[in-house]
Protein backbone atom coordinates (compact mmCIF):
# COMPACT_ATOMS: atom_id res chain seq x y z
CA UNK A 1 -24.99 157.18 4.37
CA UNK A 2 -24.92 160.60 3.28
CA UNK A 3 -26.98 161.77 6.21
CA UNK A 4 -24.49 159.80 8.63
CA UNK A 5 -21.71 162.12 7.34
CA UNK A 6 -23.39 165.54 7.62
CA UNK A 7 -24.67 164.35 10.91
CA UNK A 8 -21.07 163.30 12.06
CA UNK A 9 -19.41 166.89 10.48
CA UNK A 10 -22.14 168.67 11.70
CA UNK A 11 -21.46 167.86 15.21
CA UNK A 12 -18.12 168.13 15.05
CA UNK A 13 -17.91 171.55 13.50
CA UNK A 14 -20.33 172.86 16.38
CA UNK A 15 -17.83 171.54 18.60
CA UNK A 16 -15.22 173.34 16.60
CA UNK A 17 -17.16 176.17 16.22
CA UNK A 18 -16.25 177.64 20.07
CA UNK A 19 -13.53 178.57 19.36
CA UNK A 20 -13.59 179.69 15.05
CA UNK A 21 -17.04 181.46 16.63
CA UNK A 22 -17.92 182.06 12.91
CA UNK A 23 -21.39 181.20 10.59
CA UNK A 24 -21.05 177.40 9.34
CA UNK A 25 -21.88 177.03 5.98
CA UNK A 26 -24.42 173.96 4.96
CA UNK A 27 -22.37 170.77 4.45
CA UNK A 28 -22.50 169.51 1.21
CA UNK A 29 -21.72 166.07 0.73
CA UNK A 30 -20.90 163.83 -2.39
CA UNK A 31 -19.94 160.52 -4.16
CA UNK A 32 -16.41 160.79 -5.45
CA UNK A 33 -15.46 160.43 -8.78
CA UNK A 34 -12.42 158.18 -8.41
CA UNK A 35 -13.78 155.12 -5.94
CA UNK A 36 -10.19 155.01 -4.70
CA UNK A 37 -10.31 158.24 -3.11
CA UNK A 38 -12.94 156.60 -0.61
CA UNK A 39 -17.20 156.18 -0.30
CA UNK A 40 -18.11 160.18 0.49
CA UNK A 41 -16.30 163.21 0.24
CA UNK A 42 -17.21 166.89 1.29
CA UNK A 43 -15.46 170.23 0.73
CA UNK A 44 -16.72 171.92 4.10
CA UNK A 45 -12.97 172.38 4.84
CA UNK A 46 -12.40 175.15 2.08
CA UNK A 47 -15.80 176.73 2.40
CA UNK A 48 -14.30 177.60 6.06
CA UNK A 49 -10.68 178.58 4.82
CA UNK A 50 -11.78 182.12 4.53
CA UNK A 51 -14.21 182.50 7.79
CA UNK A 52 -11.55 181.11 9.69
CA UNK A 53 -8.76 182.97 8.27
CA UNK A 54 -6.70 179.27 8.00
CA UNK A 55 -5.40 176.71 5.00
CA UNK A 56 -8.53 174.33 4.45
CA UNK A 57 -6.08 171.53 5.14
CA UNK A 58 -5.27 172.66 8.69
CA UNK A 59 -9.33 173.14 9.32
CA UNK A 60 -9.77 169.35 7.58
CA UNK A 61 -7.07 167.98 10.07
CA UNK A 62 -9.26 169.82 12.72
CA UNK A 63 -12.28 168.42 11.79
CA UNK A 64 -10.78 164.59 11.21
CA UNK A 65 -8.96 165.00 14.47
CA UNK A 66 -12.46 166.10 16.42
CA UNK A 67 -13.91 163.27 14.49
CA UNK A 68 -11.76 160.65 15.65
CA UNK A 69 -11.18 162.05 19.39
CA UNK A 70 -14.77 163.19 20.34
CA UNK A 71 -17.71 162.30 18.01
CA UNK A 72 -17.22 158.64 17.26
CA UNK A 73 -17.70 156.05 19.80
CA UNK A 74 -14.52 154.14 20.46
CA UNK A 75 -14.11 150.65 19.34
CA UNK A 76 -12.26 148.15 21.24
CA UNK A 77 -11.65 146.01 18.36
CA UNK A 78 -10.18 148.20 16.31
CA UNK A 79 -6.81 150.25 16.54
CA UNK A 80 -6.73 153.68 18.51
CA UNK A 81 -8.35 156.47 15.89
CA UNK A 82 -10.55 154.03 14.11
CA UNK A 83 -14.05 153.48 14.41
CA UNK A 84 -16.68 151.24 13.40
CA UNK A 85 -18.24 153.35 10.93
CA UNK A 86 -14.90 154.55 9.16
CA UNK A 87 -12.40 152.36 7.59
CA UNK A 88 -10.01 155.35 6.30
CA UNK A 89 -10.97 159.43 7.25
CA UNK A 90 -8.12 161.17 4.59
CA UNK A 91 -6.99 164.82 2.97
CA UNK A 92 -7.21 165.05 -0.44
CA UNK A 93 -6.37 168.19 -2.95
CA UNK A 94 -6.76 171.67 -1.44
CA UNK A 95 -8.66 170.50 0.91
CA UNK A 96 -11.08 167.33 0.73
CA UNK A 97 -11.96 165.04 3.40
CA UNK A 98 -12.94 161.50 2.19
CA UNK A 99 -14.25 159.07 4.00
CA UNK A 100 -14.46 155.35 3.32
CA UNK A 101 -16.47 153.08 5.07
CA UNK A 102 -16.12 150.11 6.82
CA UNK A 103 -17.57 146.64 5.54
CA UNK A 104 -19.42 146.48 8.78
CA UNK A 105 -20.79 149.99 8.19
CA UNK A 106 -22.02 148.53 5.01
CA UNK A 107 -23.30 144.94 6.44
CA UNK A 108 -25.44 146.95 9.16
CA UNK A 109 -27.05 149.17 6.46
CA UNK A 110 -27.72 146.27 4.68
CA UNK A 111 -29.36 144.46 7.35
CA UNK A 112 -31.58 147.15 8.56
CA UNK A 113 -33.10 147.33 5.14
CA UNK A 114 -34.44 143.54 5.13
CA UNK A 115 -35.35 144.33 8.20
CA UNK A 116 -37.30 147.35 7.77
CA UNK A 117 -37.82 147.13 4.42
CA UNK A 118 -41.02 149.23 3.92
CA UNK A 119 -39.48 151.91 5.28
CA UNK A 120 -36.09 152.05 5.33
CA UNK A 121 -36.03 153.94 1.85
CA UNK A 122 -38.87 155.83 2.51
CA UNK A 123 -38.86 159.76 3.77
CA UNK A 124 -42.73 160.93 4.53
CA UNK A 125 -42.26 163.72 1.75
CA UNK A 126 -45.96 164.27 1.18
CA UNK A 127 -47.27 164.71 4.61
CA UNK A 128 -50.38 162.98 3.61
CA UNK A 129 -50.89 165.33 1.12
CA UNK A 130 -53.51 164.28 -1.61
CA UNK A 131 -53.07 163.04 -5.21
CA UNK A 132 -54.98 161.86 -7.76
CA UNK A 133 -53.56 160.09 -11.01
CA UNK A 134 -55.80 159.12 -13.82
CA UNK A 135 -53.91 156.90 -16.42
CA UNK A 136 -54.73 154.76 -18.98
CA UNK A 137 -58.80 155.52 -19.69
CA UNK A 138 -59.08 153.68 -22.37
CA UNK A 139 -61.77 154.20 -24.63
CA UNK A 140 -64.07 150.99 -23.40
CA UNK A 141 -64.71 150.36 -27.55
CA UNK A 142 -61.66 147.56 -27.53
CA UNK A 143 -58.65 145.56 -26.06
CA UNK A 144 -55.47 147.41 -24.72
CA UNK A 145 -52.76 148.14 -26.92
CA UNK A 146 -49.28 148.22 -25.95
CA UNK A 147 -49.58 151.68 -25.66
CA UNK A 148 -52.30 151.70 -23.16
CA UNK A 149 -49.87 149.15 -21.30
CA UNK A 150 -46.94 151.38 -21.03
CA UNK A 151 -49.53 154.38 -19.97
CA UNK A 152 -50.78 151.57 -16.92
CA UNK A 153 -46.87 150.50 -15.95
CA UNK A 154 -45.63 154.59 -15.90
CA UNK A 155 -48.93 155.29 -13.76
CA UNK A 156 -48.55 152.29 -11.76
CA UNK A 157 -45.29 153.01 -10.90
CA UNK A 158 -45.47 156.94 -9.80
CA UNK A 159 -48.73 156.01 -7.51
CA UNK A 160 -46.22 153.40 -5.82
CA UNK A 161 -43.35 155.74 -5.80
CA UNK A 162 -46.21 158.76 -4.30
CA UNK A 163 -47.69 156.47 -1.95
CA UNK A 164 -44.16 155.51 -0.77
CA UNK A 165 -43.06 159.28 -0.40
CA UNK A 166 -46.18 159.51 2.42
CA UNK A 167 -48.45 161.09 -0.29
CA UNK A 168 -52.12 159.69 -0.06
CA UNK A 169 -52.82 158.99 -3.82
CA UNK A 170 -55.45 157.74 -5.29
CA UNK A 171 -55.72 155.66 -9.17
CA UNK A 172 -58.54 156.57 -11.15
CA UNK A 173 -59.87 155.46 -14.60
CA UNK A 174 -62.19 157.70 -16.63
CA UNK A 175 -64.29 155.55 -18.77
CA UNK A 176 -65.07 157.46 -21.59
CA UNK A 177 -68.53 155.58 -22.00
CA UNK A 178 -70.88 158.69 -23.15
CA UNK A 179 -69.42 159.61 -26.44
CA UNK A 180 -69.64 158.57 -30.17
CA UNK A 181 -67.11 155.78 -30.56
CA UNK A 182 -68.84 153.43 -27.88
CA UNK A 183 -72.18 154.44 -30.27
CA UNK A 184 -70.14 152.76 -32.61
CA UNK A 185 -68.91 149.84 -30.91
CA UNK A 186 -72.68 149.02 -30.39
CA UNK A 187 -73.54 149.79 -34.33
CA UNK A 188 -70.35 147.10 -34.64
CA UNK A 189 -71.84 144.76 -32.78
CA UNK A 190 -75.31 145.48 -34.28
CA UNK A 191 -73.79 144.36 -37.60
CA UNK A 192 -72.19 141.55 -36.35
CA UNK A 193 -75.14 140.30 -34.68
CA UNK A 194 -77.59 140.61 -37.55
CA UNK A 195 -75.21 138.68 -39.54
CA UNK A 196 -75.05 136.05 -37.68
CA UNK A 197 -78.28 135.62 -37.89
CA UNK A 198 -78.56 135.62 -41.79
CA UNK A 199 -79.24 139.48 -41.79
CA UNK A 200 -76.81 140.78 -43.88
CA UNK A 201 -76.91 144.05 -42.54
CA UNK A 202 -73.99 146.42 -43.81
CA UNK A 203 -71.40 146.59 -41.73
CA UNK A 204 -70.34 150.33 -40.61
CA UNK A 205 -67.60 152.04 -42.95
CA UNK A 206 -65.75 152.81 -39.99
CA UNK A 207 -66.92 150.19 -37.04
CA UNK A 208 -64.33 148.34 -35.07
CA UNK A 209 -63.00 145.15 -36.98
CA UNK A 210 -61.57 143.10 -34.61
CA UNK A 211 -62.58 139.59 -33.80
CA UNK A 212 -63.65 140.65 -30.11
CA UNK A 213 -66.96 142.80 -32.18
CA UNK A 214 -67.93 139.27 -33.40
CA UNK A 215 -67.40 137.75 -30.09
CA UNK A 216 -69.67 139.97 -28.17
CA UNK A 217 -72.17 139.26 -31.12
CA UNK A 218 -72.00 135.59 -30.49
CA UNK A 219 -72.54 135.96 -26.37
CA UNK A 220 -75.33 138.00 -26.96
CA UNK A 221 -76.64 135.25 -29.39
CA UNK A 222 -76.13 133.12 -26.29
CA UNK A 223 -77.63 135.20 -24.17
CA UNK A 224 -80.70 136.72 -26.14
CA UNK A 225 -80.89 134.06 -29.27
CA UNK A 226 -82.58 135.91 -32.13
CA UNK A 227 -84.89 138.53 -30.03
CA UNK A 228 -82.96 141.47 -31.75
CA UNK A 229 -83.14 139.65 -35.55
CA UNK A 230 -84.23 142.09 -37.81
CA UNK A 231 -85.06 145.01 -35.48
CA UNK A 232 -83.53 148.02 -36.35
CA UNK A 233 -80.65 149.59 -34.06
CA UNK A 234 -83.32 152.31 -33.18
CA UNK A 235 -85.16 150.19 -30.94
CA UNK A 236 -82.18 148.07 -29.71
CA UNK A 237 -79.33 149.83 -29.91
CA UNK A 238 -79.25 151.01 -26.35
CA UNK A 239 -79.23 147.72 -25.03
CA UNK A 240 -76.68 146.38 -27.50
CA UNK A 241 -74.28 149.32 -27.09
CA UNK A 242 -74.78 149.05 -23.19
CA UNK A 243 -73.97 145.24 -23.04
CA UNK A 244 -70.75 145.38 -26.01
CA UNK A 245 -69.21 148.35 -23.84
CA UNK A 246 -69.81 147.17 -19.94
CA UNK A 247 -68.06 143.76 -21.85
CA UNK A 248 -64.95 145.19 -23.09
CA UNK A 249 -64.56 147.33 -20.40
CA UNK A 250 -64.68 143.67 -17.90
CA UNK A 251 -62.11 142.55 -20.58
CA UNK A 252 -60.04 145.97 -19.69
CA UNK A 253 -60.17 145.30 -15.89
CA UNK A 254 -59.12 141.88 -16.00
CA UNK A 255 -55.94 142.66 -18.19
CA UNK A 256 -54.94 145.25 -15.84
CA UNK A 257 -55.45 143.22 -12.90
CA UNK A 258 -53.35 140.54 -14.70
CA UNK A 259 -50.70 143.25 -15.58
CA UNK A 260 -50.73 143.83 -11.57
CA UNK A 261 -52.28 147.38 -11.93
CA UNK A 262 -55.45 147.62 -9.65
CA UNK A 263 -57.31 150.93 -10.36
CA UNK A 264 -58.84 152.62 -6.30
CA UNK A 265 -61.98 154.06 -8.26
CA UNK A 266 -63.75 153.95 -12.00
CA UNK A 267 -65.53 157.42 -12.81
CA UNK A 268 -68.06 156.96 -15.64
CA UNK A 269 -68.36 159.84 -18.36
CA UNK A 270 -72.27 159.12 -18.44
CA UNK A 271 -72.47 159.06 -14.92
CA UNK A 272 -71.34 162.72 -14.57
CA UNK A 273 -73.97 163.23 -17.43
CA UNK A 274 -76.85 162.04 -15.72
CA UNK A 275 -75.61 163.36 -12.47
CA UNK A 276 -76.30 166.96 -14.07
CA UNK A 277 -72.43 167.92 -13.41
CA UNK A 278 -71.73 168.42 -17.03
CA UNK A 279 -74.52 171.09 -17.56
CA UNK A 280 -74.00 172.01 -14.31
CA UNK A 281 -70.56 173.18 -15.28
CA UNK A 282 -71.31 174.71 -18.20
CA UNK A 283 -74.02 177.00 -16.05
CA UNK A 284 -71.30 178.08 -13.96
CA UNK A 285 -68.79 179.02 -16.96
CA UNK A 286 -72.34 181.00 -18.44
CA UNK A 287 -72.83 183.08 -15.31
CA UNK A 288 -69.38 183.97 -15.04
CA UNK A 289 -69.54 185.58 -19.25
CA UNK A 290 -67.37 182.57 -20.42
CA UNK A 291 -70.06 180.70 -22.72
CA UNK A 292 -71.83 182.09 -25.49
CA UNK A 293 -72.93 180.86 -28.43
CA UNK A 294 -72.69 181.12 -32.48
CA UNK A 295 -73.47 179.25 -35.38
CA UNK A 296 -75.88 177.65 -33.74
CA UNK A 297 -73.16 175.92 -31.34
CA UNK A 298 -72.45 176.83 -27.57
CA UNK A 299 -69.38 177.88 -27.21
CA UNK A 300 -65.98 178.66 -24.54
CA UNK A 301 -64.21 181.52 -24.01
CA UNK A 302 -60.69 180.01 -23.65
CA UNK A 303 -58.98 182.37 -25.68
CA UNK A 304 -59.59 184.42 -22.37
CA UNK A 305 -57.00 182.38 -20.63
CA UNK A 306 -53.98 180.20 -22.34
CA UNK A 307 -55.86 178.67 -25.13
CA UNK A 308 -55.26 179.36 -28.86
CA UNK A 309 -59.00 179.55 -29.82
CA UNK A 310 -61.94 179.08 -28.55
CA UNK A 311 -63.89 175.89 -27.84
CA UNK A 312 -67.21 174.36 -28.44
CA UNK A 313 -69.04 172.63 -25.52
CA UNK A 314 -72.32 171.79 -27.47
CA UNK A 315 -72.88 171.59 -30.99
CA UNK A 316 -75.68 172.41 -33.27
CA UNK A 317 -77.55 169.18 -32.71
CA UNK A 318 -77.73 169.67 -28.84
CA UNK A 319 -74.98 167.06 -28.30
CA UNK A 320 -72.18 168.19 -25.46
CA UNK A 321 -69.15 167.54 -26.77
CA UNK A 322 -66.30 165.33 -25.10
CA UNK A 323 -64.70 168.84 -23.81
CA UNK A 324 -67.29 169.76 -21.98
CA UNK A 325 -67.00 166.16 -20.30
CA UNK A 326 -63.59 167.24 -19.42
CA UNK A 327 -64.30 170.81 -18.16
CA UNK A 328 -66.90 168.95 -15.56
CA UNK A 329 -64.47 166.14 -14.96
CA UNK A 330 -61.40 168.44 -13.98
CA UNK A 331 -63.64 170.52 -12.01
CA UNK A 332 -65.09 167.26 -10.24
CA UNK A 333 -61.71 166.12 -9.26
CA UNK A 334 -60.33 169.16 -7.80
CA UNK A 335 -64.22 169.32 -5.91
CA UNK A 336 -63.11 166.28 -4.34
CA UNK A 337 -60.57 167.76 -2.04
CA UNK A 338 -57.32 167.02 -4.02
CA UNK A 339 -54.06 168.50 -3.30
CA UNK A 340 -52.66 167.77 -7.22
CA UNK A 341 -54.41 165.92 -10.09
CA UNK A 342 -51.80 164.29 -12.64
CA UNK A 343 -53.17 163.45 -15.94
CA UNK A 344 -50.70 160.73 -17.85
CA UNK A 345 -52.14 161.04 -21.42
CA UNK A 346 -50.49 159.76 -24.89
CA UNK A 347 -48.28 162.20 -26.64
CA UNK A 348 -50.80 163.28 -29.03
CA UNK A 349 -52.66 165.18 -26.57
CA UNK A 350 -50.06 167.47 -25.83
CA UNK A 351 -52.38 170.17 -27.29
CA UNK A 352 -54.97 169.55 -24.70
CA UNK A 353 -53.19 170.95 -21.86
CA UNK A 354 -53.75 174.57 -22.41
CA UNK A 355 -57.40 173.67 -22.68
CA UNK A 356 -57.58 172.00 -19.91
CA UNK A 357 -55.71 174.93 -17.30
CA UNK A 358 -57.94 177.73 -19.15
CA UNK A 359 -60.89 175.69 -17.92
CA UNK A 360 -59.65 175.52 -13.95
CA UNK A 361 -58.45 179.33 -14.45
CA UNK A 362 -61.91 180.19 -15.47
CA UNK A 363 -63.23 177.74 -12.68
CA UNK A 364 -60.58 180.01 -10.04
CA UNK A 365 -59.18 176.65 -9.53
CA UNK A 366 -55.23 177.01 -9.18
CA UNK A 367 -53.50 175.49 -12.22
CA UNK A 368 -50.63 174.52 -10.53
CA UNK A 369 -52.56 171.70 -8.87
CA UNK A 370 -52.82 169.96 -12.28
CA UNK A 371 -50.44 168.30 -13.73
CA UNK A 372 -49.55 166.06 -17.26
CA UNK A 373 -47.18 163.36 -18.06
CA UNK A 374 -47.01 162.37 -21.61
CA UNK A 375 -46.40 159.02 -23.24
CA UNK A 376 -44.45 158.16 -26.20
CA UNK A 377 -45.79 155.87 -28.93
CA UNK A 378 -44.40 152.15 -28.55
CA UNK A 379 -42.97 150.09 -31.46
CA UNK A 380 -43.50 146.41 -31.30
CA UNK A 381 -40.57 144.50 -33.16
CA UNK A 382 -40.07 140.65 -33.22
CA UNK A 383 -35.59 140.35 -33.91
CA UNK A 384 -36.04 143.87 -34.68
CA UNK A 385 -38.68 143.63 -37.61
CA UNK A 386 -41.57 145.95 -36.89
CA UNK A 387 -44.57 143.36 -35.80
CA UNK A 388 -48.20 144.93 -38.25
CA UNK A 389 -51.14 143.94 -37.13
CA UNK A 390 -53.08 141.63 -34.59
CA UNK A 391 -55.93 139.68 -36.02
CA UNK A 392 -57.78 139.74 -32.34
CA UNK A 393 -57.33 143.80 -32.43
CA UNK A 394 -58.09 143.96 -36.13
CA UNK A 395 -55.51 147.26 -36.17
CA UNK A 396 -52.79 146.55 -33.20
CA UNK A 397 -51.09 144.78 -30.83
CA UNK A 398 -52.76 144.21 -27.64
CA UNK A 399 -51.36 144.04 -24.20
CA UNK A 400 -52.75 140.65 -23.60
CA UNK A 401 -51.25 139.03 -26.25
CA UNK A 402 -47.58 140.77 -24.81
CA UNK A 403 -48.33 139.75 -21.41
CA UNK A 404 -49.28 136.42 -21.90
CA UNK A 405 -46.08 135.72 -24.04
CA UNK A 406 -43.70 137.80 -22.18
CA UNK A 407 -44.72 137.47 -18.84
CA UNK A 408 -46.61 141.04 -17.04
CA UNK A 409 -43.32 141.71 -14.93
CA UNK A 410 -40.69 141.82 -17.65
CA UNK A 411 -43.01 143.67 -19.91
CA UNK A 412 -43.71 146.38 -17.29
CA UNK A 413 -39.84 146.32 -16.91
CA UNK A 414 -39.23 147.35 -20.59
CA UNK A 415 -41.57 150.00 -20.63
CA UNK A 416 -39.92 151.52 -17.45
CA UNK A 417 -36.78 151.07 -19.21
CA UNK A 418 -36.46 154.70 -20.99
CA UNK A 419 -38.36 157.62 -19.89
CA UNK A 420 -42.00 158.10 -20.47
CA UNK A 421 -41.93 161.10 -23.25
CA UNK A 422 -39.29 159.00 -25.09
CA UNK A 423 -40.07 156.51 -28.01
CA UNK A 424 -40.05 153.18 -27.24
CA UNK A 425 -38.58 150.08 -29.14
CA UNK A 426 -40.19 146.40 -27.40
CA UNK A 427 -38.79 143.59 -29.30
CA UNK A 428 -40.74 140.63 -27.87
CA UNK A 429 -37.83 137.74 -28.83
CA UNK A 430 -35.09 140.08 -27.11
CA UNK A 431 -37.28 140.26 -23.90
CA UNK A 432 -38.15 136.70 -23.77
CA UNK A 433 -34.20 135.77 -24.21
């Protein structure tokens, strides 16, 4: 509608314009304040008082008047100086002309948006430009949380607002399968298993407690019976560790794909590991004077770029460390031809981002192509009383236990509802009324 007034004014004041024979100014239009004063309003008249030497109510009578006589189209069932588009073309102030539409106007615009509904909205913004969003990358070591689910509806939602703006994006989940914790998912599980079996192995001071751990003991006691009884983790903790992650991560997929958010690709941590792109990375950063090493550790010169200190990449027992993951997987996805890479991360990682543009600075990768959205923590409340614990989750709520009592649609609603670096308050009973 907006664009049907500056297109109207526009040709009018060109019209107009052979005889002022001055510059037009840009034609600013806007939503009026008071609905009575009409639909759209602009203020074109006054920014032409002075260029034309005249009272911007005698240069908004011109314009109306050219509007009227010459632009519009007449309409033979309406009254002489009215138009299908307008209902009411009027002065207001020093100068405003407001327009207010007809209800036909209205009922056309209406129509060609069923009618063209996937594009109607849209303007091709993005050129085909690409983007790359990586949100939620949960650590494969347990369910989602609710947190995890407002990281997947805010992702979700951007990559259908991006793809809808003619950007060609592209969802991406970074399983974070090469690092301690899923180590200790599979000692978990060890324990689990063991005891299951009579083996009252001790269970690790700080394994996961949830009851999913002793349901991937019990399918592997399915699965494998008692082949793994009383051999140590040594020998079979590879296997076990391999199985209890590739599981929850399964788990992970399927509540996503129930919470209607379908991921385009799945980049493994390990896989970038065995590829060689980790140490690969780390090379590069060495030849360019950016590694060295002390205390027996390998460390980054970010302190070189935006970073507050500098960062270790391997420590003493040969081990990378999950940074250097990230300095290889930032690279990797810039590598890959991207235009921008947005990164939606919980708010607790705020601290990370400096890190993370050092590394493409050192790389001579332009840090303007990446990008970070942050997500605030989630409260779960049940008629406003805080919900604790979940015994499934052994710590928190998951997203499956939200989704299948709320419904996935209303619960990606309410986490849409404020914005994403904002706290936000779910009561369950309040959504389900």
């Amino acid at each position: 509608m907006k664009q049907d007034i500056s297109d109207i004014v526009q040709k009018a004041l060109e019209r107009l314009n052979a005889k002022w024979g001055v510059a037009l100014p840009d034609i600013e239009v806007e939503i009026p304040r008071d609905e009575a004063m009409g639909d759209i309003a602009t203020t074109v008249a006054m920014r032409l008082a002075t260029l034309c030497k005249k009272p911007p109510r005698i240069i908004a009578e011109e314009i109306i008047a050219e509007i009227k006589n010459n632009i519009l189209p007449p309409s033979p069932s309406l009254e002489k100086g009215e138009r299908d588009i307008f209902d009411k073309i009027a002065i207001a102030g020093p100068g405003f002309i407001n327009f207010k539409f007809t209800q036909k106007y209205f009922h056309k615009g209406l129509q060609s948006l069923l009618e063209e509904e996937h594009s109607s909205l849209r303007a091709d913004i993005g050129k085909g430009a690409k983007i790359q969003v990586e949100f939620v990358s949960a650590n494969p070591t347990g369910p989602l949380h609710i947190g995890h689910g407002r990281g997947a509806a805010v992702g979700s939602a951007l990559c259908n607002i991006l793809k809808a703006a003619g950007y060609d994006v592209q969802k991406e989940f970074y399983i974070n399968d090469a690092g301690l914790q899923v180590k200790l998912l599979g000692r978990s599980v060890y324990a689990r298993y063991q005891q299951l079996l009579g083996n009252e192995v001790p269970f690790p001071e700080d394994g996961y407690k949830g009851d999913y751990v002793e349901d991937i003991a019990h399918d592997i006691h399915t699965r494998e019976g008692s082949r793994y009884l009383n051999t140590p983790f040594e020998e079979c903790g590879e296997a076990l560790t391999d199985y209890s992650y590739k599981m929850m991560l399964a788990h992970i997929g399927d509540d996503l794909k129930d919470f209607g958010v379908v991921f385009d690709n799945w980049q493994s941590e390990r896989a970038l590991h065995e590829q060689g792109k980790v140490e690969s990375a780390i090379h590069t950063l060495r030849s360019k004077g950016l590694i060295y090493e002390k205390d027996g550790a390998v460390w980054f010169s970010a302190t070189r770029f935006e970073d507050d200190k500098d960062r270790v990449v391997r420590k003493k027992d040969g081990e990378y460390t999950y940074f250097a993951s990230d300095i290889c997987y930032h690279k990797d996805k810039l590598d890959r031809g991207f235009d921008t890479i947005i990164d939606i991360w919980g708010a607790d990682h705020h601290g990370y981002i400096p890190r993370i543009r050092s590394v493409l600075e050192a790389f001579d990768l332009p840090k303007e192509k990446f990008r970070v959205i942050l997500i605030q923590m989630v409260s779960l409340l049940r008629h406003g009383v805080p919900v604790q614990m979940s015994k499934r989750a052994g710590a928190f709520i998951t997203l499956r236990e939200v989704i299948d009592e709320v419904g996935p649609d209303i619960t990606k609603f309410i986490f849409l509802t404020r914005k994403a670096d904002s706290h936000l308050e779910f009561d369950i009973d309040v959504a389900k009324e």
